[in-house]
PDB file of N, CA and C in Angstrom:
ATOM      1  N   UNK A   1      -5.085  -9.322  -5.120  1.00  0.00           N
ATOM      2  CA  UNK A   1      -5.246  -8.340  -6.157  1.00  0.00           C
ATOM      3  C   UNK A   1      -5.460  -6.997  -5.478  1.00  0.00           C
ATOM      4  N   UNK A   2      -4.876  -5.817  -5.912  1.00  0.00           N
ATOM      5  CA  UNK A   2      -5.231  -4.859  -5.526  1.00  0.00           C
ATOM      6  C   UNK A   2      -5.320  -3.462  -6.072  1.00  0.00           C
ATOM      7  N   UNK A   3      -5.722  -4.218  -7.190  1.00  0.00           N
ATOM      8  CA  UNK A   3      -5.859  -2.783  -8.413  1.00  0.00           C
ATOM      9  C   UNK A   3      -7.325  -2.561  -8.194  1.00  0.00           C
ATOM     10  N   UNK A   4      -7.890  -1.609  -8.498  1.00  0.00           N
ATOM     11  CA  UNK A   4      -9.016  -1.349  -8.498  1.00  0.00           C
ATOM     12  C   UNK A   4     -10.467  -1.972  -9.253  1.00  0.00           C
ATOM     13  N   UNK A   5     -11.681  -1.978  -9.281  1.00  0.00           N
ATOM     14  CA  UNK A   5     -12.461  -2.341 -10.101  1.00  0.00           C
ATOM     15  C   UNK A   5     -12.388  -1.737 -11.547  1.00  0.00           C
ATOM     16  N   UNK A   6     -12.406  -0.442 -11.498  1.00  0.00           N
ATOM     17  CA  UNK A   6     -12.104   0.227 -12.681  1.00  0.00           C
ATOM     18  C   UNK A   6     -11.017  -0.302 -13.340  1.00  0.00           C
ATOM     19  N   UNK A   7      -9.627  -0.076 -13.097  1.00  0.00           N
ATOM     20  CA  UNK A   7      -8.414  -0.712 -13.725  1.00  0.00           C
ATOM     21  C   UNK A   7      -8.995  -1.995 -14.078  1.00  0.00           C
ATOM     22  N   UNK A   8      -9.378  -2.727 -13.583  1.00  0.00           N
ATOM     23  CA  UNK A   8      -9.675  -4.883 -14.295  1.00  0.00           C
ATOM     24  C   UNK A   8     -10.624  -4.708 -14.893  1.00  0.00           C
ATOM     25  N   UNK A   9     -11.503  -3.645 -15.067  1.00  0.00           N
ATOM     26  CA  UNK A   9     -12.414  -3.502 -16.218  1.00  0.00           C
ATOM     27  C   UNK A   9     -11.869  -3.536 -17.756  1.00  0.00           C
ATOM     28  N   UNK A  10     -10.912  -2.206 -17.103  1.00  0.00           N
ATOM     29  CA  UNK A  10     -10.430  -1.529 -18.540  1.00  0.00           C
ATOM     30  C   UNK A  10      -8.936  -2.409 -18.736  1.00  0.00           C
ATOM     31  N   UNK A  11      -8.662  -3.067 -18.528  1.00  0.00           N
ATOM     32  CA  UNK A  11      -7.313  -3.475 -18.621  1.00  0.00           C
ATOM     33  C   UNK A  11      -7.319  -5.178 -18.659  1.00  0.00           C
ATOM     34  N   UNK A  12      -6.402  -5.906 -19.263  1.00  0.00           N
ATOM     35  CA  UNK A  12      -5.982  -7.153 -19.307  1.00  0.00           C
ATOM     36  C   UNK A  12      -5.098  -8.398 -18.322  1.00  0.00           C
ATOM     37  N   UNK A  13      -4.789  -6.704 -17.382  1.00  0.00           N
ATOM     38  CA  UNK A  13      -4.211  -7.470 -16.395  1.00  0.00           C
ATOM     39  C   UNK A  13      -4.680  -7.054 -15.061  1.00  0.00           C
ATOM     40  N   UNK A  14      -4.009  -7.372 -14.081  1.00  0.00           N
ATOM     41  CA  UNK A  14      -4.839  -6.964 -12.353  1.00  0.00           C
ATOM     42  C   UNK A  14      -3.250  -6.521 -11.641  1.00  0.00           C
ATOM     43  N   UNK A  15      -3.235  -5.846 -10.784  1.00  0.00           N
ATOM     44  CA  UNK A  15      -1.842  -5.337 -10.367  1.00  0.00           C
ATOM     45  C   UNK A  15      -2.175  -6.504  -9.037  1.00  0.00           C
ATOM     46  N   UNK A  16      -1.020  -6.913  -8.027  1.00  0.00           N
ATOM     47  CA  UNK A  16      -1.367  -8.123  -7.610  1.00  0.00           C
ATOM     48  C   UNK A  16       0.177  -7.946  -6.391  1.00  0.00           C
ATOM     49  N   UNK A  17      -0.567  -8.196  -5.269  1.00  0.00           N
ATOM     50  CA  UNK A  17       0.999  -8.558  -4.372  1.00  0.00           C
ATOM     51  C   UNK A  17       0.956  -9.844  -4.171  1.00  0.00           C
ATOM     52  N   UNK A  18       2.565  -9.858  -3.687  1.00  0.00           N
ATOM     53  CA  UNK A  18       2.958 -11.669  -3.756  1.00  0.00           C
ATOM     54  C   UNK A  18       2.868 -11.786  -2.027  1.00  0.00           C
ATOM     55  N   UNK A  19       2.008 -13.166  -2.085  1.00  0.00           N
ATOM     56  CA  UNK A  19       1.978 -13.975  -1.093  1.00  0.00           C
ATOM     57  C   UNK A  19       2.904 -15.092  -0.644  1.00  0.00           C
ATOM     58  N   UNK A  20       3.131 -15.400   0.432  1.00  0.00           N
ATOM     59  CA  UNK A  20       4.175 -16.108   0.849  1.00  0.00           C
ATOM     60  C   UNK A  20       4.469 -16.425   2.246  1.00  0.00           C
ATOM     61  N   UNK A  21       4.754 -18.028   2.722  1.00  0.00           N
ATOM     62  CA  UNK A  21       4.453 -18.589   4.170  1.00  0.00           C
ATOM     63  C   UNK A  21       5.362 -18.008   4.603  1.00  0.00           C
ATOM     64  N   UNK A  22       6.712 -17.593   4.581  1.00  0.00           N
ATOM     65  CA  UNK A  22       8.288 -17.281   5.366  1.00  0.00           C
ATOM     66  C   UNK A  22       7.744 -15.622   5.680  1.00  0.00           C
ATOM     67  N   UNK A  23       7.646 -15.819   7.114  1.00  0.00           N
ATOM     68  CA  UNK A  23       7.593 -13.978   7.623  1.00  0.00           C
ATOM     69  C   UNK A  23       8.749 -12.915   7.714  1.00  0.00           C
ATOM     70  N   UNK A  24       9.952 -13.485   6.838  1.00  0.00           N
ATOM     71  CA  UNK A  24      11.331 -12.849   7.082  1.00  0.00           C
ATOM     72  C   UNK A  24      11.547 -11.257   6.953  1.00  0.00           C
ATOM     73  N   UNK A  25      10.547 -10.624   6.470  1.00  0.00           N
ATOM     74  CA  UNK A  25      10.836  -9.576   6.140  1.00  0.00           C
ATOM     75  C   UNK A  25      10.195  -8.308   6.687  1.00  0.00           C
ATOM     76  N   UNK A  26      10.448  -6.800   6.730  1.00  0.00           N
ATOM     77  CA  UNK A  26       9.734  -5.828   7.107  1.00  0.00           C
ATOM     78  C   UNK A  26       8.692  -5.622   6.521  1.00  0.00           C
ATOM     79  N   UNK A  27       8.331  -5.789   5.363  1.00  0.00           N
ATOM     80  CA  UNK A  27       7.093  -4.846   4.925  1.00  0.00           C
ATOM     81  C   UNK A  27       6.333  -6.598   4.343  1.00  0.00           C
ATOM     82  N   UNK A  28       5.774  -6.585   5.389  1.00  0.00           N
ATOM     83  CA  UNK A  28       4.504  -7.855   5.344  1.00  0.00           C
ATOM     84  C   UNK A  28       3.481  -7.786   6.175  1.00  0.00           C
ATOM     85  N   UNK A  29       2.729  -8.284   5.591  1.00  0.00           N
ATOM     86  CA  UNK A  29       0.790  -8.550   6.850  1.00  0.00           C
ATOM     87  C   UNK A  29       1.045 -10.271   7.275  1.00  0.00           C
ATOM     88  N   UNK A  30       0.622  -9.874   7.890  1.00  0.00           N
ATOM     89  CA  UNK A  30       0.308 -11.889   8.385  1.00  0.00           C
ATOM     90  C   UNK A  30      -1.278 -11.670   7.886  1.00  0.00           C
ATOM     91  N   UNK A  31      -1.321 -12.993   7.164  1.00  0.00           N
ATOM     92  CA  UNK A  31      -3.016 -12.983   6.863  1.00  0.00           C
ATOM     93  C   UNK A  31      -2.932 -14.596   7.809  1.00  0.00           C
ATOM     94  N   UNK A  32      -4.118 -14.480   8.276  1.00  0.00           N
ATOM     95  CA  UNK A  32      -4.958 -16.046   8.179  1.00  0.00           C
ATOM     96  C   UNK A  32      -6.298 -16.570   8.115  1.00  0.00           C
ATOM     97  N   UNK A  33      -6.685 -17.432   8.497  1.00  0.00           N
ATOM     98  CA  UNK A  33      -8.281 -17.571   7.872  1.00  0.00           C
ATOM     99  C   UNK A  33      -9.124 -16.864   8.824  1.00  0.00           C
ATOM    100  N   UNK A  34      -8.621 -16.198  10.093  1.00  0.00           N
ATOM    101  CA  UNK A  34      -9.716 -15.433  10.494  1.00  0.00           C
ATOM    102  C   UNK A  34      -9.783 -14.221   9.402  1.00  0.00           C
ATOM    103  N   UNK A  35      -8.582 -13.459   9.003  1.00  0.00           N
ATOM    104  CA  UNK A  35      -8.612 -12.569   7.670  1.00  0.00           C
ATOM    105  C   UNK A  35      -9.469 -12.845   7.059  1.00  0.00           C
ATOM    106  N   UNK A  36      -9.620 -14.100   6.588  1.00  0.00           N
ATOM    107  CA  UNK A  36     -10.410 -14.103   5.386  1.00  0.00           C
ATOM    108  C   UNK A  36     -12.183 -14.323   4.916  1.00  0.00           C
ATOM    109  N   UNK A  37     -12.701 -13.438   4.346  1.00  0.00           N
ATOM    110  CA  UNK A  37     -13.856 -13.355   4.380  1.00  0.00           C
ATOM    111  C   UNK A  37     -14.621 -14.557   3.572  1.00  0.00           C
ATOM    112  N   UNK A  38     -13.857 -15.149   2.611  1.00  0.00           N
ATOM    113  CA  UNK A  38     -14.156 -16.166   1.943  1.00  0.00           C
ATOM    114  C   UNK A  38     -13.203 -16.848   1.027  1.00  0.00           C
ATOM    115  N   UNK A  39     -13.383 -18.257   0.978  1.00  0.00           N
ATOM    116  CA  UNK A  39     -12.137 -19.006   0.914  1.00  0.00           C
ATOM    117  C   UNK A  39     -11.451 -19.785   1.868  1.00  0.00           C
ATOM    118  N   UNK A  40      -9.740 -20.014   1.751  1.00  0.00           N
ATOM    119  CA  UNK A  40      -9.450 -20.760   2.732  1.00  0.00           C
ATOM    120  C   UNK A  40      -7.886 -20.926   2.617  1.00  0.00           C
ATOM    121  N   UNK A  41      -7.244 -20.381   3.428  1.00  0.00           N
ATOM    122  CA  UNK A  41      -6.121 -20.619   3.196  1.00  0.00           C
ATOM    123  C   UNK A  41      -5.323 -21.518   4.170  1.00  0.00           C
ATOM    124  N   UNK A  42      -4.496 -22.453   3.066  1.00  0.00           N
ATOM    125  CA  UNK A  42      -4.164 -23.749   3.802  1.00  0.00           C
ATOM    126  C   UNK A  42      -3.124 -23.445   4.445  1.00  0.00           C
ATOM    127  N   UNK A  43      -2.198 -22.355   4.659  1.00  0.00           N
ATOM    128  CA  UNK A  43      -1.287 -22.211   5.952  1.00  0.00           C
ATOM    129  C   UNK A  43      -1.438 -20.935   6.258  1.00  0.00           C
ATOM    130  N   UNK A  44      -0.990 -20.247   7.398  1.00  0.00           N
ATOM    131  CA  UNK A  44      -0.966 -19.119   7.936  1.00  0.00           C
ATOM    132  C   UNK A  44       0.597 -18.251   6.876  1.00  0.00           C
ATOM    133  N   UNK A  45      -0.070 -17.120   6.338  1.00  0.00           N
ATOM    134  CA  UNK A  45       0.816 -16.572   4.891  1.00  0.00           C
ATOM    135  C   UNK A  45       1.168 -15.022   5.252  1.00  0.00           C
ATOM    136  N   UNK A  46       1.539 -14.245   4.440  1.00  0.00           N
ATOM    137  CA  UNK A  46       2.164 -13.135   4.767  1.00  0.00           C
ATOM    138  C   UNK A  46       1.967 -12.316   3.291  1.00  0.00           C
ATOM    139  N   UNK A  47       1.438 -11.374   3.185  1.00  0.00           N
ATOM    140  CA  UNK A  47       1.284 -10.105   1.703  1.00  0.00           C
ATOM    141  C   UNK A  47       2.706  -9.271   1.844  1.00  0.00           C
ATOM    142  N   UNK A  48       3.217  -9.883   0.555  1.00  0.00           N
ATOM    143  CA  UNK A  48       4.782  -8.996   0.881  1.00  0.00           C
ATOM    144  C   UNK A  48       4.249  -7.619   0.106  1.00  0.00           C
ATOM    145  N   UNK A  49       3.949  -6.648   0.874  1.00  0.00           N
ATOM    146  CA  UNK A  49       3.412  -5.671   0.150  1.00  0.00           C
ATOM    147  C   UNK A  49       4.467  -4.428  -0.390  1.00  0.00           C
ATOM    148  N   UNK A  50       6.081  -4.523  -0.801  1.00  0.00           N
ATOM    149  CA  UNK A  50       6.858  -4.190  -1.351  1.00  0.00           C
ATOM    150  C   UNK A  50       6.724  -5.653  -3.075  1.00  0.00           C
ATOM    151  N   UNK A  51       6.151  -6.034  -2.964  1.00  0.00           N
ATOM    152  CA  UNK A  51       6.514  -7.384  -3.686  1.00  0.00           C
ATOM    153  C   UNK A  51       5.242  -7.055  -4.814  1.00  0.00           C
ATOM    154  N   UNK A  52       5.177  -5.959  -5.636  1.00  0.00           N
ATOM    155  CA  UNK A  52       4.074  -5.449  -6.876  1.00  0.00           C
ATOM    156  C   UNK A  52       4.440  -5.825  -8.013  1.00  0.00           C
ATOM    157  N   UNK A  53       3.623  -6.593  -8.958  1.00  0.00           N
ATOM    158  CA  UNK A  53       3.565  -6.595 -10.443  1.00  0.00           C
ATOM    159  C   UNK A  53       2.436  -6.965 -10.700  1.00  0.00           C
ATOM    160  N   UNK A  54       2.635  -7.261 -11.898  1.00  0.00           N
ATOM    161  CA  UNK A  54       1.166  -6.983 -13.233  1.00  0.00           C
ATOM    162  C   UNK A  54       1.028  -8.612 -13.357  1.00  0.00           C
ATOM    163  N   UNK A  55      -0.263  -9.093 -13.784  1.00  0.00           N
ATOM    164  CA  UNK A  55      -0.295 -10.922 -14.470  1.00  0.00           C
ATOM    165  C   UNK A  55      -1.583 -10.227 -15.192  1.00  0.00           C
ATOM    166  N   UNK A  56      -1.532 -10.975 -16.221  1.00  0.00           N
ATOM    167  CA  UNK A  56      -2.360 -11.198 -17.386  1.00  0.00           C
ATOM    168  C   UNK A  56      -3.494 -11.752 -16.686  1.00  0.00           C
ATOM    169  N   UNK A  57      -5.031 -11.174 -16.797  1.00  0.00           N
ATOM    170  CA  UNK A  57      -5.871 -11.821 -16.200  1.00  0.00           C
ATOM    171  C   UNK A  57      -6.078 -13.333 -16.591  1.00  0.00           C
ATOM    172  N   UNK A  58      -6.369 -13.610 -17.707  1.00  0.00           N
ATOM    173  CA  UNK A  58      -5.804 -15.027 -18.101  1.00  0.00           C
ATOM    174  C   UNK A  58      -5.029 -15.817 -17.409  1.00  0.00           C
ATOM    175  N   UNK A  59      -4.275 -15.571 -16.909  1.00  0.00           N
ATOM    176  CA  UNK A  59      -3.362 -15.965 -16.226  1.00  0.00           C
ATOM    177  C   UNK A  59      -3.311 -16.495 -14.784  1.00  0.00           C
ATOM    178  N   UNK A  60      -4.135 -15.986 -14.274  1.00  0.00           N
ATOM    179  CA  UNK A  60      -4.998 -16.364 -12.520  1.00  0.00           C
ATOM    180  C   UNK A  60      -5.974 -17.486 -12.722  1.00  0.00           C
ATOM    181  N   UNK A  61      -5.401 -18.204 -11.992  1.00  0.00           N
ATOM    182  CA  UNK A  61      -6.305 -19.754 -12.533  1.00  0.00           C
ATOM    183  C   UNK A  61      -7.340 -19.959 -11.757  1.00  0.00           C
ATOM    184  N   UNK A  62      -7.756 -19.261 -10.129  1.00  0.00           N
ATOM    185  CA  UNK A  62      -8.300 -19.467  -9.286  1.00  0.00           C
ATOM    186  C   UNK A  62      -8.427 -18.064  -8.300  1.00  0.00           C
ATOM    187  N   UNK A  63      -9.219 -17.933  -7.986  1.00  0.00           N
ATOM    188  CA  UNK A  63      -9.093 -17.093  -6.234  1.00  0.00           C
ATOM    189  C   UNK A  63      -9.087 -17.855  -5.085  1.00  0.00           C
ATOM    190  N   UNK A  64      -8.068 -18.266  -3.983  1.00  0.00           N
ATOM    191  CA  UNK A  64      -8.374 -18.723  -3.232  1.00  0.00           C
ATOM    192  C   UNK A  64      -9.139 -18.457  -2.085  1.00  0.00           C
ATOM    193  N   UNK A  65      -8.436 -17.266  -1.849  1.00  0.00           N
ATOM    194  CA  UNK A  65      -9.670 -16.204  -0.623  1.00  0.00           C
ATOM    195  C   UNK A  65      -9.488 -15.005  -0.805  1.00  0.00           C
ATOM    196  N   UNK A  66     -10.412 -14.361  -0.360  1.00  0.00           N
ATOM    197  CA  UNK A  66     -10.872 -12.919  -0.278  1.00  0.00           C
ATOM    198  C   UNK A  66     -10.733 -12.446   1.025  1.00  0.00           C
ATOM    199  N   UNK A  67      -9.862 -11.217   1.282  1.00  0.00           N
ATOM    200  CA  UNK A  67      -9.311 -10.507   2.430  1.00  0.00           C
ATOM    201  C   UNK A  67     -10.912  -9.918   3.001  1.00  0.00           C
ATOM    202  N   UNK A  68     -11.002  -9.679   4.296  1.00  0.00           N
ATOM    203  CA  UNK A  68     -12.110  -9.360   4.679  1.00  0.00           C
ATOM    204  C   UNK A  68     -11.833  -7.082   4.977  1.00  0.00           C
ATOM    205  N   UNK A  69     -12.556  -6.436   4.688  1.00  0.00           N
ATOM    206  CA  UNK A  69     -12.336  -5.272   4.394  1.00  0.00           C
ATOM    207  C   UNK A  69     -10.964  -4.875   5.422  1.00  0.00           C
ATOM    208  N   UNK A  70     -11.133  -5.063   6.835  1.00  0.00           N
ATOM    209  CA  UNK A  70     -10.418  -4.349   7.837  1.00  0.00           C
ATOM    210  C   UNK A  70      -8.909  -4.779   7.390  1.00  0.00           C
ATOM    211  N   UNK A  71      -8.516  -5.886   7.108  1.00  0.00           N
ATOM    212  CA  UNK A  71      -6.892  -6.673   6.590  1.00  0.00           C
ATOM    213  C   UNK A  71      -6.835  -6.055   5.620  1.00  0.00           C
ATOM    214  N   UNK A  72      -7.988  -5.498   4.490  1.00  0.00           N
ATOM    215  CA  UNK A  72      -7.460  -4.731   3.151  1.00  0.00           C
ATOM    216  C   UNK A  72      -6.894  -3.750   3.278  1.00  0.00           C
ATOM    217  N   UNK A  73      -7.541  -2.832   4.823  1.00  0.00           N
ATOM    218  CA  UNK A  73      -7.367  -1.587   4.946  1.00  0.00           C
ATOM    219  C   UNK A  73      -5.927  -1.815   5.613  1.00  0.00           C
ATOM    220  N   UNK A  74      -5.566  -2.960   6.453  1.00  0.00           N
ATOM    221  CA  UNK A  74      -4.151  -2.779   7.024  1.00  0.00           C
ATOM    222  C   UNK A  74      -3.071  -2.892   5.663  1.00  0.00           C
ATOM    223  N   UNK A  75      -3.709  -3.596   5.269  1.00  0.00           N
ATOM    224  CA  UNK A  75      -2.579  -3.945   3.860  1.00  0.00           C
ATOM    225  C   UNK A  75      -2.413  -2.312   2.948  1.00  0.00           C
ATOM    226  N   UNK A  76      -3.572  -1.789   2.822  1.00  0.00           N
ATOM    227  CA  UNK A  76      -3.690  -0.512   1.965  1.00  0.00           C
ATOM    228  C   UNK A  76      -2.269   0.311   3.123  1.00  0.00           C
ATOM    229  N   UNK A  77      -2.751   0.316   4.556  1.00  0.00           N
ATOM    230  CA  UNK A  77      -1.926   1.822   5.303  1.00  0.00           C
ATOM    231  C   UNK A  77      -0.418   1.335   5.319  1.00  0.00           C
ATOM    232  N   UNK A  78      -0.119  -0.728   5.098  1.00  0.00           N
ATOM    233  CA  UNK A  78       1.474  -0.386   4.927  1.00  0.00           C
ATOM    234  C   UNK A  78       1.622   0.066   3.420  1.00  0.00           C
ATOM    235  N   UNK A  79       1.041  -0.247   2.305  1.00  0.00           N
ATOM    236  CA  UNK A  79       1.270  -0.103   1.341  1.00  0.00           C
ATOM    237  C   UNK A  79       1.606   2.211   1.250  1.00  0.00           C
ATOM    238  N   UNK A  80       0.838   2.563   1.863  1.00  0.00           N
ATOM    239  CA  UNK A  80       0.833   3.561   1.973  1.00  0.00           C
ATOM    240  C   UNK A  80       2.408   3.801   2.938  1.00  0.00           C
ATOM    241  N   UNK A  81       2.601   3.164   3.651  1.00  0.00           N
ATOM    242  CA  UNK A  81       3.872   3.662   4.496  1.00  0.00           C
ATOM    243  C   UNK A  81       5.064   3.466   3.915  1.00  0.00           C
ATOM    244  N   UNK A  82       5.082   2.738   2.900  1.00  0.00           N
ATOM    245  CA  UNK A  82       6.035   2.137   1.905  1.00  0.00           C
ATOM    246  C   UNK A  82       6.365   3.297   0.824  1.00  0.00           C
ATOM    247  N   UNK A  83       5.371   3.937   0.712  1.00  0.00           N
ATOM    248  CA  UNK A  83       5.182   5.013  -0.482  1.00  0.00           C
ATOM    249  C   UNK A  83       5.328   6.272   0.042  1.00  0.00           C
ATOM    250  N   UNK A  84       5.891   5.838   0.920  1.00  0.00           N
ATOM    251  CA  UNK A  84       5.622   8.016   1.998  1.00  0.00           C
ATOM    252  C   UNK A  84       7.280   8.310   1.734  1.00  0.00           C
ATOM    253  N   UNK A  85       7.316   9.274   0.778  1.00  0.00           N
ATOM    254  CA  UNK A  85       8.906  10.118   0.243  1.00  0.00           C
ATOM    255  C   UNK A  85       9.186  11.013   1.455  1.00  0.00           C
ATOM    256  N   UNK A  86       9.864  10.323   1.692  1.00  0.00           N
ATOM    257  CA  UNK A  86      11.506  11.468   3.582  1.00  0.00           C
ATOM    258  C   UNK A  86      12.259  12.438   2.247  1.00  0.00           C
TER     259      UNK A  86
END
């Protein structure tokens, strides 16, 4: 998830990047359980951070893990490099 606290307050849904084991692509993080601050993830995965949409909070059946701050911040500066207009 990576919408803000404010936004999932006021809103019904959570803005959210897609996760996924295949590293094929440019704009991805490798996460793994040293990443993770809590939780557990059962294979070594990748934040396709070109890969953004919306889910109905309803809709999230579980959290599996929680990124530990420093992986948020790598995930935030590609997300940011993705968004930088040439």
């Amino acid at each position: 998830m990576i919408s803000n606290s404010r936004y999932n307050v006021t809103s019904l849904d959570v803005v959210v990047l897609r996760i996924t084991s295949k590293p094929k692509r440019e704009w991805v993080i490798k996460i793994t359980n040293k990443d993770v601050e809590s939780g557990c993830l059962e294979v070594e995965s990748y934040v396709k951070v070109d890969s953004i949409f919306t889910i109905e909070k309803k809709m999230v059946a579980k959290v599996v893990a929680k990124l530990k701050v420093w992986k948020v911040d790598e995930v935030k500066m590609k997300l940011d490099e993705l968004f930088v207009v040439d």
